[in-house]
C-alpha atoms as a PDB file:
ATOM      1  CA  UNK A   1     -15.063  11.486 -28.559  1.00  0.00           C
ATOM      2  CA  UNK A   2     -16.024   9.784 -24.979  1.00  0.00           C
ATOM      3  CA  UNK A   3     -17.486  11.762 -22.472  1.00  0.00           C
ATOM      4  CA  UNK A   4     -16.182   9.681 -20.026  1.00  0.00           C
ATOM      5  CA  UNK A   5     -13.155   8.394 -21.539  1.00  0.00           C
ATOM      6  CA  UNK A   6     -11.871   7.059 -17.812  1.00  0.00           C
ATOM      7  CA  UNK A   7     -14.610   4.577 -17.155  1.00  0.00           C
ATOM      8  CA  UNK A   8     -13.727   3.055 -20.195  1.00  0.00           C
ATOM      9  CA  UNK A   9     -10.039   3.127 -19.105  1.00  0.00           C
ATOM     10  CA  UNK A  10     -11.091   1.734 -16.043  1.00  0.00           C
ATOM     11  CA  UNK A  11     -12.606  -1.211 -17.430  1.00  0.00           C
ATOM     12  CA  UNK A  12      -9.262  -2.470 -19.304  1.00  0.00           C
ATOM     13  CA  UNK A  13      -6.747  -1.846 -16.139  1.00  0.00           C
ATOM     14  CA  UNK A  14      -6.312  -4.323 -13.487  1.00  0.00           C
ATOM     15  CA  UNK A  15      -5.632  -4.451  -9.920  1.00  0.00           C
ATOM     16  CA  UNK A  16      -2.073  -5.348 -10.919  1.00  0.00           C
ATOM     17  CA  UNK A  17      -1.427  -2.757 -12.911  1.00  0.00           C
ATOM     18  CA  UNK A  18      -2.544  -0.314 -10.668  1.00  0.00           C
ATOM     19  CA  UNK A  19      -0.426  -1.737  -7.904  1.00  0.00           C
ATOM     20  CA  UNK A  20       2.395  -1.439 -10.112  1.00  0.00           C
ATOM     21  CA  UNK A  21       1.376   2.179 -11.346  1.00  0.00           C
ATOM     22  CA  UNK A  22       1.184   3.547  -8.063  1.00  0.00           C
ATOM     23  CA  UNK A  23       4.483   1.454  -6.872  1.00  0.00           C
ATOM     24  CA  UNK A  24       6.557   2.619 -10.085  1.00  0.00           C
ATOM     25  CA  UNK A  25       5.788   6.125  -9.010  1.00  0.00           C
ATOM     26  CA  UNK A  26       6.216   5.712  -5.575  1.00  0.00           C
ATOM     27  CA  UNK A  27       9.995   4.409  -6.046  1.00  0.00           C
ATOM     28  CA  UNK A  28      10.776   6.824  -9.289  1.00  0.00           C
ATOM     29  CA  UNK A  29       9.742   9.648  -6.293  1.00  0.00           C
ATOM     30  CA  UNK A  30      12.276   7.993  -3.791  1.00  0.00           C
ATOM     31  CA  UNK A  31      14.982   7.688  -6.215  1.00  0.00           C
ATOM     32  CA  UNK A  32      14.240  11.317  -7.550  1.00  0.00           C
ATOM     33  CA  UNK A  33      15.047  12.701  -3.553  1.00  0.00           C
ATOM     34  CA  UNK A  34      17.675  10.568  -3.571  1.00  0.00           C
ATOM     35  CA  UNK A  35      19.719  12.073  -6.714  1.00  0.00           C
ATOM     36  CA  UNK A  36      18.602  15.675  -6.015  1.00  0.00           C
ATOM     37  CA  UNK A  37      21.030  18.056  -4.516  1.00  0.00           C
ATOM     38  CA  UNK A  38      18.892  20.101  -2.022  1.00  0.00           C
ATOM     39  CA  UNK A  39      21.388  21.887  -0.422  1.00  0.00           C
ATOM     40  CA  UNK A  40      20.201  24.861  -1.552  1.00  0.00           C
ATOM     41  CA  UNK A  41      16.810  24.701   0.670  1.00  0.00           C
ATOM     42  CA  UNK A  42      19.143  25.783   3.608  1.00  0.00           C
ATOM     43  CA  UNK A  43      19.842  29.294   2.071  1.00  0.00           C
ATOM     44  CA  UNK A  44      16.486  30.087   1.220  1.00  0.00           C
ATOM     45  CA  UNK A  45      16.042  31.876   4.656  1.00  0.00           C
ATOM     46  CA  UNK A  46      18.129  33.244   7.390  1.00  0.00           C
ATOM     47  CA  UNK A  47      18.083  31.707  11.055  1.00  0.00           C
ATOM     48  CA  UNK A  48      16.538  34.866  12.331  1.00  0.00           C
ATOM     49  CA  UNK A  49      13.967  34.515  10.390  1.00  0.00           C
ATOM     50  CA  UNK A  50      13.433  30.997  10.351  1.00  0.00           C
ATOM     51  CA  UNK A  51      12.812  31.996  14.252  1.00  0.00           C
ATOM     52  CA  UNK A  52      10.436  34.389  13.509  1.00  0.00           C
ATOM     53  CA  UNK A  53       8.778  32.408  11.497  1.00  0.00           C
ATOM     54  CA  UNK A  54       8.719  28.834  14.027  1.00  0.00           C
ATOM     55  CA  UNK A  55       7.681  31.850  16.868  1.00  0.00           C
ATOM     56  CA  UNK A  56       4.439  33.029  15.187  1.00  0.00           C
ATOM     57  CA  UNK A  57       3.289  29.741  14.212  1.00  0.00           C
ATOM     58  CA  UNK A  58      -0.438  29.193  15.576  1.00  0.00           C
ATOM     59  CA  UNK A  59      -3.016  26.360  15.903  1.00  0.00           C
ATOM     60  CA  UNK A  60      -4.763  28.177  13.153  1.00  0.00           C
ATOM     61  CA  UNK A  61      -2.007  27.662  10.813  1.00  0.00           C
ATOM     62  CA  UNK A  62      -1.737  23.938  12.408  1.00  0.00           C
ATOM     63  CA  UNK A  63      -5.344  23.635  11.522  1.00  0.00           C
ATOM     64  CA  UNK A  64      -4.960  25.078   7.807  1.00  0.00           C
ATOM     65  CA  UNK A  65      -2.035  22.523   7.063  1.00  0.00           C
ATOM     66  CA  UNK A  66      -4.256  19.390   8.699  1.00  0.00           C
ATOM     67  CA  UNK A  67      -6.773  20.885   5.760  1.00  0.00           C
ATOM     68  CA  UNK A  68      -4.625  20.688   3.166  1.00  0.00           C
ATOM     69  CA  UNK A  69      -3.299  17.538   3.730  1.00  0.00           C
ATOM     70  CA  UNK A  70      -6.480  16.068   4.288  1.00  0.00           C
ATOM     71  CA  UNK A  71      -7.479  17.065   1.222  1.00  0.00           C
ATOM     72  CA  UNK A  72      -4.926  15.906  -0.580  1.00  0.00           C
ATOM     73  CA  UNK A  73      -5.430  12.525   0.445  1.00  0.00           C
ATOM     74  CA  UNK A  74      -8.619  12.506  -0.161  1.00  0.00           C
ATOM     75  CA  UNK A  75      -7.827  13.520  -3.629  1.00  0.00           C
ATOM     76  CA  UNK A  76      -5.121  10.528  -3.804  1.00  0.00           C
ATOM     77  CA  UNK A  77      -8.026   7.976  -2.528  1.00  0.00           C
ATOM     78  CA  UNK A  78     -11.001   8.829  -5.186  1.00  0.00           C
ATOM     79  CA  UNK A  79      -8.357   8.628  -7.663  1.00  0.00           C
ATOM     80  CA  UNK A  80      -7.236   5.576  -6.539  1.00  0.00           C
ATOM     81  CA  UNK A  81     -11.418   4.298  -6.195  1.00  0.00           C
ATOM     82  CA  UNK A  82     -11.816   5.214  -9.549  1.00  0.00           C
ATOM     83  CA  UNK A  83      -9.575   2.573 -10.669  1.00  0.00           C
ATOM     84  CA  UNK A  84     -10.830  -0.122  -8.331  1.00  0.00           C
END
């Protein structure tokens, strides 16, 4: 067994097929929202307490959401170097 069994899966992918990889799943994710009935996200809380929820939003939270994000990216972007 490799070690490192994706360097040697780097070596036999492409540019191309990375483009397409990442492409594929970024219209399969599309077309997934697209045929999903999400009505139901509308009943998951009540309008008073969507309120209170939108009211005691902070920076802090703000900040903690930038965070996550951030790191998801980042995440999405060493993946991707890997490969390149």
């Amino acid at each position: 067994m490799e070690i490192f069994s994706i360097t040697s899966f780097t070596k036999e992918i492409s540019r191309i097929d990375l483009i397409g990889i990442l492409v594929g799943h970024l219209v399969f994710a599309i077309a997934l929202t697209q045929i999903l009935d999400w009505k139901w996200l509308k009943n998951l809380m009540s309008e008073e307490d969507k309120l209170k929820m939108l009211n005691s939003y902070t920076w802090k939270d703000l900040l903690v959401d930038g965070a996550i994000v951030a790191v998801v990216i980042g995440i999405i972007f060493l993946i991707v170097s890997i490969f390149l």
